[in-house]
PDB file of N, CA and C in Angstrom:
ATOM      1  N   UNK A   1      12.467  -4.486 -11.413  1.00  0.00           N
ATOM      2  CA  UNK A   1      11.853  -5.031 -10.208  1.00  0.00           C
ATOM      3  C   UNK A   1      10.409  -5.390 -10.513  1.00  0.00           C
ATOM      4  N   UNK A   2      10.079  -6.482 -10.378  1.00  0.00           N
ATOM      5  CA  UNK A   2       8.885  -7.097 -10.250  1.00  0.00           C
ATOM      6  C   UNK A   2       8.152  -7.067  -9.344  1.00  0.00           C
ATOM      7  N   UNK A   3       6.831  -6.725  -8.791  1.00  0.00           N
ATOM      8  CA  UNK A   3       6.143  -6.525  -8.242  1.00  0.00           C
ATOM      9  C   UNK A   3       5.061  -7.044  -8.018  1.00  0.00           C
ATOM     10  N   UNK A   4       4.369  -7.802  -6.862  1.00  0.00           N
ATOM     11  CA  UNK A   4       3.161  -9.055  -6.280  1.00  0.00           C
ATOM     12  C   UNK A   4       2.905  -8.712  -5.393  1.00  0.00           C
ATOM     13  N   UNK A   5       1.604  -8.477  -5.527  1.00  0.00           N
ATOM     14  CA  UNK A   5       0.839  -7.563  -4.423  1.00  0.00           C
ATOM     15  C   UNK A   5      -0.153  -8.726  -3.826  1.00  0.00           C
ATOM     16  N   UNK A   6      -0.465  -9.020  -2.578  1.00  0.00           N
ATOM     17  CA  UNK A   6      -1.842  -9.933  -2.178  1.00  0.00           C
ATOM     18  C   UNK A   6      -2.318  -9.512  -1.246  1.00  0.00           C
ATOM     19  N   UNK A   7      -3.411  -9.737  -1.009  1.00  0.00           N
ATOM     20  CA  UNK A   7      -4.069  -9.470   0.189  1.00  0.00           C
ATOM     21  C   UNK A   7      -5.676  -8.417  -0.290  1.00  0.00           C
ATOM     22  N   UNK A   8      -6.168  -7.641  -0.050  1.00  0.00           N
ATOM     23  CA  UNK A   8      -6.881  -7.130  -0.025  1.00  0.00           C
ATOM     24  C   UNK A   8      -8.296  -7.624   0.044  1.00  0.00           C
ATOM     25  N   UNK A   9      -9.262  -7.983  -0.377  1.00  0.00           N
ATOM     26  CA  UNK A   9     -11.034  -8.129  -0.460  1.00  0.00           C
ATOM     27  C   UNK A   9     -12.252  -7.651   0.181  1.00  0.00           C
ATOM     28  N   UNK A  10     -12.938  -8.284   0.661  1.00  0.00           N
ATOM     29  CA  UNK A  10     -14.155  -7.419   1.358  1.00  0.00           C
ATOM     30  C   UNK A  10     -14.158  -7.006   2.257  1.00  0.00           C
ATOM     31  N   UNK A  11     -14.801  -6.271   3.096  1.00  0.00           N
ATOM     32  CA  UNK A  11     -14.918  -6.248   4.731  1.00  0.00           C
ATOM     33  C   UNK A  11     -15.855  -5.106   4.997  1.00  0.00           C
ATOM     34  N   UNK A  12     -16.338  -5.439   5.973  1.00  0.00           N
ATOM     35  CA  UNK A  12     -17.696  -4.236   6.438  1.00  0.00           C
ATOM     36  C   UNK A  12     -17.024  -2.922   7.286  1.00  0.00           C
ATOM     37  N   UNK A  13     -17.197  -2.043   6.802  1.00  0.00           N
ATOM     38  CA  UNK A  13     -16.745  -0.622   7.861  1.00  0.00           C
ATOM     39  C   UNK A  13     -16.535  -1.074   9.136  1.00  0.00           C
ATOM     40  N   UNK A  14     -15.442  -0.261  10.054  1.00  0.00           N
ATOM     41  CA  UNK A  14     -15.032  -0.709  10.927  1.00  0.00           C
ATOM     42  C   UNK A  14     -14.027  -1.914  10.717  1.00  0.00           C
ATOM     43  N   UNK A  15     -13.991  -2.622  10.001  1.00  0.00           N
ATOM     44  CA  UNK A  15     -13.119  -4.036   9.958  1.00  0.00           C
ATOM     45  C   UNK A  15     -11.643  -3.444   9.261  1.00  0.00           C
ATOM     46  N   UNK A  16     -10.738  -4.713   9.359  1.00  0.00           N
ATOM     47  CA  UNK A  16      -9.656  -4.549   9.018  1.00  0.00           C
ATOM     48  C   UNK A  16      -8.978  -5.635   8.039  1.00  0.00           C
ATOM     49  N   UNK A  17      -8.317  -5.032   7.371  1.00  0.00           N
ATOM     50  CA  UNK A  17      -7.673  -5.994   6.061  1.00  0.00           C
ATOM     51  C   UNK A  17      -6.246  -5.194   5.804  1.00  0.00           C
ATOM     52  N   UNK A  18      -5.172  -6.395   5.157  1.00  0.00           N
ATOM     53  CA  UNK A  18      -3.659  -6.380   4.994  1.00  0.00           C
ATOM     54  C   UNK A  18      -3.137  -6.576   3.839  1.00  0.00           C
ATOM     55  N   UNK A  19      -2.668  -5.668   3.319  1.00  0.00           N
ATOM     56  CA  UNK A  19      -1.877  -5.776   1.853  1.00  0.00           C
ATOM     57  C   UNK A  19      -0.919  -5.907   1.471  1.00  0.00           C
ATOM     58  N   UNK A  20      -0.296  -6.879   1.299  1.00  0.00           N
ATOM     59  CA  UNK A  20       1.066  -7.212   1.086  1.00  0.00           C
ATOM     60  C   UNK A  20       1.845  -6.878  -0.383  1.00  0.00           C
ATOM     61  N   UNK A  21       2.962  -6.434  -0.465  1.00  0.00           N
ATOM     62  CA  UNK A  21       3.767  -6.503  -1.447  1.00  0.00           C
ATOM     63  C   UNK A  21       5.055  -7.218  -1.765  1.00  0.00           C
ATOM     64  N   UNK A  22       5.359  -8.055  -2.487  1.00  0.00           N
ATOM     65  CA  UNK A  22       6.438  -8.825  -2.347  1.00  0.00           C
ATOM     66  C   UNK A  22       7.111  -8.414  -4.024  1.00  0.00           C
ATOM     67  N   UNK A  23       8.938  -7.828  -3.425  1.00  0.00           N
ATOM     68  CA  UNK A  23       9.573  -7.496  -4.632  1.00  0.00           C
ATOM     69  C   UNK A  23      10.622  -8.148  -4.978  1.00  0.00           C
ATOM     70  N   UNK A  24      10.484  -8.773  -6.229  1.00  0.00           N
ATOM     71  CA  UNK A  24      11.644  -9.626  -6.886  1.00  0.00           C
ATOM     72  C   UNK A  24      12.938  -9.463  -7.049  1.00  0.00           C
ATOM     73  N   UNK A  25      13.580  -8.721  -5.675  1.00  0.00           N
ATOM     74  CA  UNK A  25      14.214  -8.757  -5.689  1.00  0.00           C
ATOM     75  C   UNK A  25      15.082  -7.493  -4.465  1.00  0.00           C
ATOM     76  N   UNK A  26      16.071  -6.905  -4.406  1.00  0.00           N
ATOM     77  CA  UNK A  26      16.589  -6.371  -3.381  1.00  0.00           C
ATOM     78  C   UNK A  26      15.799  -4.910  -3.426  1.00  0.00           C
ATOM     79  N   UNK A  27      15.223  -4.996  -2.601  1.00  0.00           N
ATOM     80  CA  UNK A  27      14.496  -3.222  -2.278  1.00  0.00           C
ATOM     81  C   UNK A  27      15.096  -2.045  -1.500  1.00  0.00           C
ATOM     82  N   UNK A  28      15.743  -2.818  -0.761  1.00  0.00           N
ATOM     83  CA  UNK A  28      16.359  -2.061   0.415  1.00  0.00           C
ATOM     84  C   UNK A  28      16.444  -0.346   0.371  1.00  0.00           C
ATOM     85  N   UNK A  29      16.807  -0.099  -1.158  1.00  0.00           N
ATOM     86  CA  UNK A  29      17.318   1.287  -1.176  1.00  0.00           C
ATOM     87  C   UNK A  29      16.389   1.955  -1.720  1.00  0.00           C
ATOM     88  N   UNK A  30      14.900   1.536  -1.860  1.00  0.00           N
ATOM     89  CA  UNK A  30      14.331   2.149  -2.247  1.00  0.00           C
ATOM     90  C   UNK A  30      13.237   2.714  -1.779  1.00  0.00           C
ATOM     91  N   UNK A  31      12.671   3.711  -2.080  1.00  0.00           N
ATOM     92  CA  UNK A  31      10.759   4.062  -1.189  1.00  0.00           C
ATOM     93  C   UNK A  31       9.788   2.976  -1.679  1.00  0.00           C
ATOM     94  N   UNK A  32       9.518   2.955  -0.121  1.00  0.00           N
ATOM     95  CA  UNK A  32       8.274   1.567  -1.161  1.00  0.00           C
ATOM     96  C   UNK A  32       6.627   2.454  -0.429  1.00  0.00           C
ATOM     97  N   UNK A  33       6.156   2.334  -1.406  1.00  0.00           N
ATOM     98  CA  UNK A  33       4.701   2.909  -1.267  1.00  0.00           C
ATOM     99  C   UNK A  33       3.383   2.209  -1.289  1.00  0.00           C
ATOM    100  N   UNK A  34       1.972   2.523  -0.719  1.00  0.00           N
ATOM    101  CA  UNK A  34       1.329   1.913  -1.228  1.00  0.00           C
ATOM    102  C   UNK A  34       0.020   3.237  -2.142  1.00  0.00           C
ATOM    103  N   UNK A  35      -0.335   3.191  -3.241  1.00  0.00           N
ATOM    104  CA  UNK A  35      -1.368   4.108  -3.713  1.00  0.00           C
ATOM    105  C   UNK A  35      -2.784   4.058  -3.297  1.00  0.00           C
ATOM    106  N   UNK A  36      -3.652   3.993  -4.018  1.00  0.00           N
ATOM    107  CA  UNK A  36      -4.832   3.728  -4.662  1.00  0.00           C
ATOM    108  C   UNK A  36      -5.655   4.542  -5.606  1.00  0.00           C
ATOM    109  N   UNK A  37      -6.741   3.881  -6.065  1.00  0.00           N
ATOM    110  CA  UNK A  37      -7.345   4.655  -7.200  1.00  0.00           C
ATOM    111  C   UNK A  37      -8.738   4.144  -6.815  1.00  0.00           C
ATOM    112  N   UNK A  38      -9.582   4.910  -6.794  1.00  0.00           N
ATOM    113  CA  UNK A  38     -10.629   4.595  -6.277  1.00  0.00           C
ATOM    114  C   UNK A  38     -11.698   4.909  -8.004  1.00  0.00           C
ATOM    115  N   UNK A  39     -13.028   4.342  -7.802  1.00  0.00           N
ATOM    116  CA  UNK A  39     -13.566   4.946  -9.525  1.00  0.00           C
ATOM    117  C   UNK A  39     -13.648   6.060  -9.718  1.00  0.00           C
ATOM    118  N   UNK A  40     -13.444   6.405 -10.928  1.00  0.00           N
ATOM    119  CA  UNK A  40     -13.546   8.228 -11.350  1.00  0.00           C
ATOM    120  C   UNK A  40     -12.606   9.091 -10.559  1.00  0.00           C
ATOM    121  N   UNK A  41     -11.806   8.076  -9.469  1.00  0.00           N
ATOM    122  CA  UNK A  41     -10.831   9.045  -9.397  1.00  0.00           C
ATOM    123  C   UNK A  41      -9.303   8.843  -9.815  1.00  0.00           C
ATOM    124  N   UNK A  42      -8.639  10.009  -9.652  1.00  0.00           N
ATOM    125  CA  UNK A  42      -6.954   9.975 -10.010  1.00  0.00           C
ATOM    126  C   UNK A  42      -6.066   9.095  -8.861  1.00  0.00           C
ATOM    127  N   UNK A  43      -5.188   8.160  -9.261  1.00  0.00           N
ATOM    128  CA  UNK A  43      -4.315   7.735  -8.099  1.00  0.00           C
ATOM    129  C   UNK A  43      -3.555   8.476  -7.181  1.00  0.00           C
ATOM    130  N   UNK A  44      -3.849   8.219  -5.817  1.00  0.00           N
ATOM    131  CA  UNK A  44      -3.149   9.255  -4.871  1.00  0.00           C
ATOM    132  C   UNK A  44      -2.558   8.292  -3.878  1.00  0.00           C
ATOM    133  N   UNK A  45      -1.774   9.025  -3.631  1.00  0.00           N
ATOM    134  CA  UNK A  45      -0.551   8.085  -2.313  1.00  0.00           C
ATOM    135  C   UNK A  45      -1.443   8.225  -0.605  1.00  0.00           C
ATOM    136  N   UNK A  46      -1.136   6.698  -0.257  1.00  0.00           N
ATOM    137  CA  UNK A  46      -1.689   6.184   0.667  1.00  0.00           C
ATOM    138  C   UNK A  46      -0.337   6.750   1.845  1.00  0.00           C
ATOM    139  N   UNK A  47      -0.005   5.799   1.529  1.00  0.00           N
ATOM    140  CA  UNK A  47       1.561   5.499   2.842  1.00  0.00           C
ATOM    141  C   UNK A  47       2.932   5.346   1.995  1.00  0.00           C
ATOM    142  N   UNK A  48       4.042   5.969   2.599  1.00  0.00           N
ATOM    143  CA  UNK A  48       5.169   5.256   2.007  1.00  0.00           C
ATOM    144  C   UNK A  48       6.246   5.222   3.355  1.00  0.00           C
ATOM    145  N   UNK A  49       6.989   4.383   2.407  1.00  0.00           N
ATOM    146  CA  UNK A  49       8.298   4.048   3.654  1.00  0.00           C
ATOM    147  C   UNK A  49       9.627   4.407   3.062  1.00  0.00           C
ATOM    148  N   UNK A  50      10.333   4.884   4.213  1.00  0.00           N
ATOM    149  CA  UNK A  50      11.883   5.310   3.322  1.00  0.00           C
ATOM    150  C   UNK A  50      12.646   4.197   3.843  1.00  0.00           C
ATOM    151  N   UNK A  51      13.767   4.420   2.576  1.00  0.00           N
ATOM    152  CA  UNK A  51      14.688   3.021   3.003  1.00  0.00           C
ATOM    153  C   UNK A  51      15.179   2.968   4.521  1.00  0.00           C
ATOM    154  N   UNK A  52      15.005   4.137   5.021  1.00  0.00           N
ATOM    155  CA  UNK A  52      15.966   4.123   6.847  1.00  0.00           C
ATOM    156  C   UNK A  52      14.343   4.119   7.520  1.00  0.00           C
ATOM    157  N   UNK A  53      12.757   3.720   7.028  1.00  0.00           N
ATOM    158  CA  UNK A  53      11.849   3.868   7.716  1.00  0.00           C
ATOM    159  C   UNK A  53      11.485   4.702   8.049  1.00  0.00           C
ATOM    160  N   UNK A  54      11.547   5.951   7.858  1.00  0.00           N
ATOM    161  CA  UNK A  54      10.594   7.264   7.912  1.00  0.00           C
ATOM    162  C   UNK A  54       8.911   6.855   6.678  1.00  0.00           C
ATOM    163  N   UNK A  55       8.538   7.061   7.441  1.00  0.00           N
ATOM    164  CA  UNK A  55       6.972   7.078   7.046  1.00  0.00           C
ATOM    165  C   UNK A  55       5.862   8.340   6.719  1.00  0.00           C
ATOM    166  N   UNK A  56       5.337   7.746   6.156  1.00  0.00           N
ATOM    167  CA  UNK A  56       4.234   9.180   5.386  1.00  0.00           C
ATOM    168  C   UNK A  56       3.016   8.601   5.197  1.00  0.00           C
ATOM    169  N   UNK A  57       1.690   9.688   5.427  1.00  0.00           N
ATOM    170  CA  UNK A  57       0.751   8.702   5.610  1.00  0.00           C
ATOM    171  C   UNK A  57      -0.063   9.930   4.576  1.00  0.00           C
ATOM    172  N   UNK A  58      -1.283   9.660   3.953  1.00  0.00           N
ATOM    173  CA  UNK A  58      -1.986  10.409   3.755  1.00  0.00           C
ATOM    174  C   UNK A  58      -2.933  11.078   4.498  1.00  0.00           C
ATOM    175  N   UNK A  59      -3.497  12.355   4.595  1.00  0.00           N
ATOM    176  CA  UNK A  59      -4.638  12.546   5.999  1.00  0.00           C
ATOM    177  C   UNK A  59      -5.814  11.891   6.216  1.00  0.00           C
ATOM    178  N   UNK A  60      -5.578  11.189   5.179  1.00  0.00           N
ATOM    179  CA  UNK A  60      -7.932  10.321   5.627  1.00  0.00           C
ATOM    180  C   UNK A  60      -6.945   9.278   5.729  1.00  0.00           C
ATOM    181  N   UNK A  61      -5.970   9.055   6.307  1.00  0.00           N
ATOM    182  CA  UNK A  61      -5.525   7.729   6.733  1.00  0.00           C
ATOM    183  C   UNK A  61      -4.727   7.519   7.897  1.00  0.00           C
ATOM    184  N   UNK A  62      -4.361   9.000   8.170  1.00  0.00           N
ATOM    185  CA  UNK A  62      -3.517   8.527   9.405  1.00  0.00           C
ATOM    186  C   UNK A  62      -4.047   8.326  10.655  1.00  0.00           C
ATOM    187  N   UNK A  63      -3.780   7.616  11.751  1.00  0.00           N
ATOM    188  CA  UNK A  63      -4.021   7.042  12.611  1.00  0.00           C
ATOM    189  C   UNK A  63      -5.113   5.598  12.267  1.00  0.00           C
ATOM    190  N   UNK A  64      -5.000   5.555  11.227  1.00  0.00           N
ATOM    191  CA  UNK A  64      -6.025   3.858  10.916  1.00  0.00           C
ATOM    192  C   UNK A  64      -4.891   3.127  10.093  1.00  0.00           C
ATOM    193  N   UNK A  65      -4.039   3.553   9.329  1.00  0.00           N
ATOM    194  CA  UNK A  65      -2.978   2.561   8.457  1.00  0.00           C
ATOM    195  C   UNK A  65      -1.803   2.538   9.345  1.00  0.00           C
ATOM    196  N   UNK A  66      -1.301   1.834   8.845  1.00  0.00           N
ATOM    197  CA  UNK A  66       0.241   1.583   9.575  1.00  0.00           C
ATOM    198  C   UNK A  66       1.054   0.602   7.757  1.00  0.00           C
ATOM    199  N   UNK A  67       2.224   1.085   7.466  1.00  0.00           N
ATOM    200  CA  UNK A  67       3.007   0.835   6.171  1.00  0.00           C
ATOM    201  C   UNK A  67       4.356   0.551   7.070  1.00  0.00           C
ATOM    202  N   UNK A  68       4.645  -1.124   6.624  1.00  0.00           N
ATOM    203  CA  UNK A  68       6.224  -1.487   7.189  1.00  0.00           C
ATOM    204  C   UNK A  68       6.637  -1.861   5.628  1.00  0.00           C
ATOM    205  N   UNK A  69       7.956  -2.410   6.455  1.00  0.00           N
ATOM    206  CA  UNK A  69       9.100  -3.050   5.285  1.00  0.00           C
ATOM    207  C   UNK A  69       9.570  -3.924   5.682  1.00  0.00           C
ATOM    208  N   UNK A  70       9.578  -4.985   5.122  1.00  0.00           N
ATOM    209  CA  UNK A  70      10.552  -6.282   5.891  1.00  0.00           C
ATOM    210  C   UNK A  70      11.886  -6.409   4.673  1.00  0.00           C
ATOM    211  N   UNK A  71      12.866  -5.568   4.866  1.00  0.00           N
ATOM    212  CA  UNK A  71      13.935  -5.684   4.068  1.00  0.00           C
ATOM    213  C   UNK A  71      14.464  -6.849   3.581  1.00  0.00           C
ATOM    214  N   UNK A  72      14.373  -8.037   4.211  1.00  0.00           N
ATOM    215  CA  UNK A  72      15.268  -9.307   4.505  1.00  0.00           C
ATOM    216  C   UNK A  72      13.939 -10.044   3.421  1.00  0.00           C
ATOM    217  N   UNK A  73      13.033  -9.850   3.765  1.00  0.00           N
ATOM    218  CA  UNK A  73      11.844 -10.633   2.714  1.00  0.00           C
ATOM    219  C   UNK A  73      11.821  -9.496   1.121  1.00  0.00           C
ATOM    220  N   UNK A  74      12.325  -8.401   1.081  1.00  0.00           N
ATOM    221  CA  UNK A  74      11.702  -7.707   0.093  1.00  0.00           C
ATOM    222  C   UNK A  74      10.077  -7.283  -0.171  1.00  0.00           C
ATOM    223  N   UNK A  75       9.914  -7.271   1.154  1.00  0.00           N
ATOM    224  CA  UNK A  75       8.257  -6.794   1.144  1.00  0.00           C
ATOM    225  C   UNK A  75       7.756  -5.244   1.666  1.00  0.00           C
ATOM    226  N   UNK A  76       6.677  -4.956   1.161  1.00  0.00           N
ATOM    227  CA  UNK A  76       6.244  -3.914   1.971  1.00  0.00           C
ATOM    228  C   UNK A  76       4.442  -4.374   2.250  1.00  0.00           C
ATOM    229  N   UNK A  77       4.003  -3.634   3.546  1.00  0.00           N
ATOM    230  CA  UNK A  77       2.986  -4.239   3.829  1.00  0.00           C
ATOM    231  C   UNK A  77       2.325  -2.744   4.508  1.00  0.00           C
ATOM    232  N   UNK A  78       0.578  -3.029   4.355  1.00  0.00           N
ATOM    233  CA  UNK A  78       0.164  -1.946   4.514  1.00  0.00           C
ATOM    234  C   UNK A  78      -1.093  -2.803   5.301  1.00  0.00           C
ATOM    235  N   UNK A  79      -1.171  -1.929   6.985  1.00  0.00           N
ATOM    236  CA  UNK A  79      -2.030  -2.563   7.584  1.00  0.00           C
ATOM    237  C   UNK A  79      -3.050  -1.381   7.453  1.00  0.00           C
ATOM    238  N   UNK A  80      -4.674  -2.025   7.296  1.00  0.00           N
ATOM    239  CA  UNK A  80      -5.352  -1.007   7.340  1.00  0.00           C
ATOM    240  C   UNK A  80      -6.605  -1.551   8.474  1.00  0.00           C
ATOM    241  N   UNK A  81      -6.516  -0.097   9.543  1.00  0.00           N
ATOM    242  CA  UNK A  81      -7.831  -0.684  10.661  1.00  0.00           C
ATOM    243  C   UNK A  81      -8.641   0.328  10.464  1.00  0.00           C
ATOM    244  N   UNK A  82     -10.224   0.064  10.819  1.00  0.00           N
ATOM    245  CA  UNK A  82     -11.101   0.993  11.430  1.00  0.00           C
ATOM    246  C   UNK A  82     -11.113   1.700   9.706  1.00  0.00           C
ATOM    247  N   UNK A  83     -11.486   0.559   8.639  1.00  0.00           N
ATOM    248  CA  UNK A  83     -11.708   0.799   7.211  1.00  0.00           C
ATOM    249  C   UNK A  83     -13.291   1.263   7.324  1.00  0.00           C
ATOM    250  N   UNK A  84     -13.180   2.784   6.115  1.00  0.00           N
ATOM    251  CA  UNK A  84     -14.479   3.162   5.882  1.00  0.00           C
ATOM    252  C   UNK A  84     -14.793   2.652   4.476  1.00  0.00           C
ATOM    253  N   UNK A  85     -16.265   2.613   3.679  1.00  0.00           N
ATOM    254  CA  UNK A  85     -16.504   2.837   2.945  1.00  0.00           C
ATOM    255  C   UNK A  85     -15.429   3.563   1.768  1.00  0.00           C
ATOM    256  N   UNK A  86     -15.068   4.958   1.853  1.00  0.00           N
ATOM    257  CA  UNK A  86     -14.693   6.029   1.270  1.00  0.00           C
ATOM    258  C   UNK A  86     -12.681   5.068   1.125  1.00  0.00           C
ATOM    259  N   UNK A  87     -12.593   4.366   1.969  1.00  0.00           N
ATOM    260  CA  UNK A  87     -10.989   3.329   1.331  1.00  0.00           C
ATOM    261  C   UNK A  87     -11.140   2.438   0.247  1.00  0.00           C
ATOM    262  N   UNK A  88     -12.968   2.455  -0.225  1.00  0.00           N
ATOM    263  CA  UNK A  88     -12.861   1.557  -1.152  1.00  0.00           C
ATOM    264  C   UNK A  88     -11.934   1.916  -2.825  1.00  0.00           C
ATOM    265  N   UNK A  89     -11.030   1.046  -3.685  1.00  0.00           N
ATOM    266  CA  UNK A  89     -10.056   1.412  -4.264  1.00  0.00           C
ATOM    267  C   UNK A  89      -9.261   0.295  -4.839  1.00  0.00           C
ATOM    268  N   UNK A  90      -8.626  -0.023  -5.469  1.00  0.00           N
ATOM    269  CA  UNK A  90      -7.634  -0.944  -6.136  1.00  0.00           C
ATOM    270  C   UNK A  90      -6.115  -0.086  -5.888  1.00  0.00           C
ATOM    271  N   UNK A  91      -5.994  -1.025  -4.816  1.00  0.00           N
ATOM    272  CA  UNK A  91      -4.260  -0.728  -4.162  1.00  0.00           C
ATOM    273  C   UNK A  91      -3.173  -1.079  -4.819  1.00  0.00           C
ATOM    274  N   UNK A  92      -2.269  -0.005  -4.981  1.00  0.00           N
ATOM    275  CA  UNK A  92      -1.346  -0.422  -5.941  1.00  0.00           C
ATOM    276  C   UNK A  92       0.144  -0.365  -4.828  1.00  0.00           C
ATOM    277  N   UNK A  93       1.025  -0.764  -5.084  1.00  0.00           N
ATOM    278  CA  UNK A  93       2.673  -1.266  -4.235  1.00  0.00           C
ATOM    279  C   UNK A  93       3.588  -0.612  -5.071  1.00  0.00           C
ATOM    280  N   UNK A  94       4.479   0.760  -4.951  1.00  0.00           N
ATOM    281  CA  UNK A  94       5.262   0.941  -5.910  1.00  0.00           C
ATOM    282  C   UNK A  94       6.675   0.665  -4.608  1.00  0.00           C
ATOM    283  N   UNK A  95       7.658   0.817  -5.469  1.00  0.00           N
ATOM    284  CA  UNK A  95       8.837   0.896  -5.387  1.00  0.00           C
ATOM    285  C   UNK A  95       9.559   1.722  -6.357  1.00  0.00           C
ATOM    286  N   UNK A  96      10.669   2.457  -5.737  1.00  0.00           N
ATOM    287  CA  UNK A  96      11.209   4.046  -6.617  1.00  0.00           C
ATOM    288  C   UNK A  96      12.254   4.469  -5.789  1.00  0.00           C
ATOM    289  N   UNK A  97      13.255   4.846  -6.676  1.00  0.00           N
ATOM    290  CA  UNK A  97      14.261   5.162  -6.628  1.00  0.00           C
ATOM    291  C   UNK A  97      14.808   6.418  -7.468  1.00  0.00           C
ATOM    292  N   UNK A  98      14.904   7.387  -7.111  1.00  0.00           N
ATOM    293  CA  UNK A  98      15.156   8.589  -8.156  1.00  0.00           C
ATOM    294  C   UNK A  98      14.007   8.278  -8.916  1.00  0.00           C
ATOM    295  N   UNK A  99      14.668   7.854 -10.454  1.00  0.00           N
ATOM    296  CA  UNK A  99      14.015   8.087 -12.058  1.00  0.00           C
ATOM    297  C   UNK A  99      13.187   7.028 -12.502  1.00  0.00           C
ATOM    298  N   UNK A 100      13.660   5.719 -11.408  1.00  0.00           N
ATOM    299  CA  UNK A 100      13.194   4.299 -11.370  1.00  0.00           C
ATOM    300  C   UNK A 100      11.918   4.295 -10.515  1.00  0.00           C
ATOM    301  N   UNK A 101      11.117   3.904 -11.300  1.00  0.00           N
ATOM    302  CA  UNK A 101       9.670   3.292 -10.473  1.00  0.00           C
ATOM    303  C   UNK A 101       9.425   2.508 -10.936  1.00  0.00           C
ATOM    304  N   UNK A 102       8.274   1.411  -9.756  1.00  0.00           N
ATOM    305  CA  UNK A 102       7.976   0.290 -10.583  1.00  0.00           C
ATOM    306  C   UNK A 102       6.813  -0.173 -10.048  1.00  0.00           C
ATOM    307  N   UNK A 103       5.722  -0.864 -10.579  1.00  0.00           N
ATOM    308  CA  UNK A 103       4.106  -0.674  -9.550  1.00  0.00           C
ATOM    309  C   UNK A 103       4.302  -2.375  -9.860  1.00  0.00           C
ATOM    310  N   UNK A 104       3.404  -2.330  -8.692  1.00  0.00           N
ATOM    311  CA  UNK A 104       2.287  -3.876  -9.127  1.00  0.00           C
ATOM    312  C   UNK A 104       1.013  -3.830  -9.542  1.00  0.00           C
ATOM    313  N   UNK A 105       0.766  -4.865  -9.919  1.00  0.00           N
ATOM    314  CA  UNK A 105      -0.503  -5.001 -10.427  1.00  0.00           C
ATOM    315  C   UNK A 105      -2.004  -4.793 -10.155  1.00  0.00           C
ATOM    316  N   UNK A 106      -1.804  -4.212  -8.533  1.00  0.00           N
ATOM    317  CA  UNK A 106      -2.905  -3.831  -7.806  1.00  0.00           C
ATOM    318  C   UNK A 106      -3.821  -4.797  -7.480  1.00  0.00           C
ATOM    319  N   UNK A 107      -4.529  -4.844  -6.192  1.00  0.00           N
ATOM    320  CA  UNK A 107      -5.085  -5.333  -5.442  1.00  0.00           C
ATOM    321  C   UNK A 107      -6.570  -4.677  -4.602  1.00  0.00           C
ATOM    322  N   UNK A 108      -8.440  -4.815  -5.273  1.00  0.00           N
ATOM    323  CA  UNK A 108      -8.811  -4.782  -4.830  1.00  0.00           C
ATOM    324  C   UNK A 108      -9.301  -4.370  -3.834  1.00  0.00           C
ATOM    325  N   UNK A 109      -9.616  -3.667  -2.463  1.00  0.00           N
ATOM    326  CA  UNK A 109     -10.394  -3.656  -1.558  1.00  0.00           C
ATOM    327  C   UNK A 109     -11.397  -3.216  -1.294  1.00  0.00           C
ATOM    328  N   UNK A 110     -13.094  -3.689  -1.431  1.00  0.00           N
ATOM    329  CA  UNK A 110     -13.848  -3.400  -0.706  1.00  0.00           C
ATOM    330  C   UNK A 110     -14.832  -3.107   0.658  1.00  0.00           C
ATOM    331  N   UNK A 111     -15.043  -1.985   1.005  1.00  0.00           N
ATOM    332  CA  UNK A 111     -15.372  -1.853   2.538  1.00  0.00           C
ATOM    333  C   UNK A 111     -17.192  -1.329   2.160  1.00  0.00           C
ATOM    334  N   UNK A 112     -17.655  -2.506   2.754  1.00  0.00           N
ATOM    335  CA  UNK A 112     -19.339  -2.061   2.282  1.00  0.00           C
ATOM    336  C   UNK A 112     -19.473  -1.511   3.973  1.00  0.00           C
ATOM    337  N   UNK A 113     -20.851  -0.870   3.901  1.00  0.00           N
ATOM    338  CA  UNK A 113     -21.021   0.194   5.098  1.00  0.00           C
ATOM    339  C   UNK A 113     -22.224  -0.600   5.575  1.00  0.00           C
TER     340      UNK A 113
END
């Protein structure tokens, strides 16, 4: 599975920006996630979605992100509102299945204060 991530770039605290993931191919059965890695730090999980839509959020994120799936497009999308500073990070899109994972190439976002 191939993985194309878009969306992300600047925005001032308080503002909001959308990250899209688009997968080459049938996702349906799989968790689709979004990460990040911010500098000097280790990658940690943002949001994920289960194939029946159960959701998971991280705690410095919940109630400001929202993570869908559009099965029929092969996408997953990660809305982020009411962005601080501290979200700044290069967003990554996995998809995983058991033993199978597979990332994209990551995507950018800065939130200046």
């Amino acid at each position: 599975v191939q993985l194309q991530a878009s969306g992300g770039g600047l925005v001032q605290a308080g503002g909001s920006l959308r990250v899209s993931c688009a997968a080459s191919r049938s996702s349906s059965s799989y968790f689709m996630g979004w990460y990040r890695q911010a500098p000097g730090k280790q990658r940690e999980l943002v949001a994920s979605i289960s194939p029946g839509g159960s959701t998971n959020y991280a705690d410095s994120v919940k109630g400001r992100f929202t993570i869908s799936r559009d099965n029929r497009k092969n996408m997953v999308t990660l809305q982020m509102n009411s962005l601080k500073p501290e979200d700044t990070a290069v967003y990554y899109c996995n998809v995983a299945r058991g033993v199978l994972s597979y990332w994209g190439q990551g995507t950018l976002v800065t939130v200046s204060s």
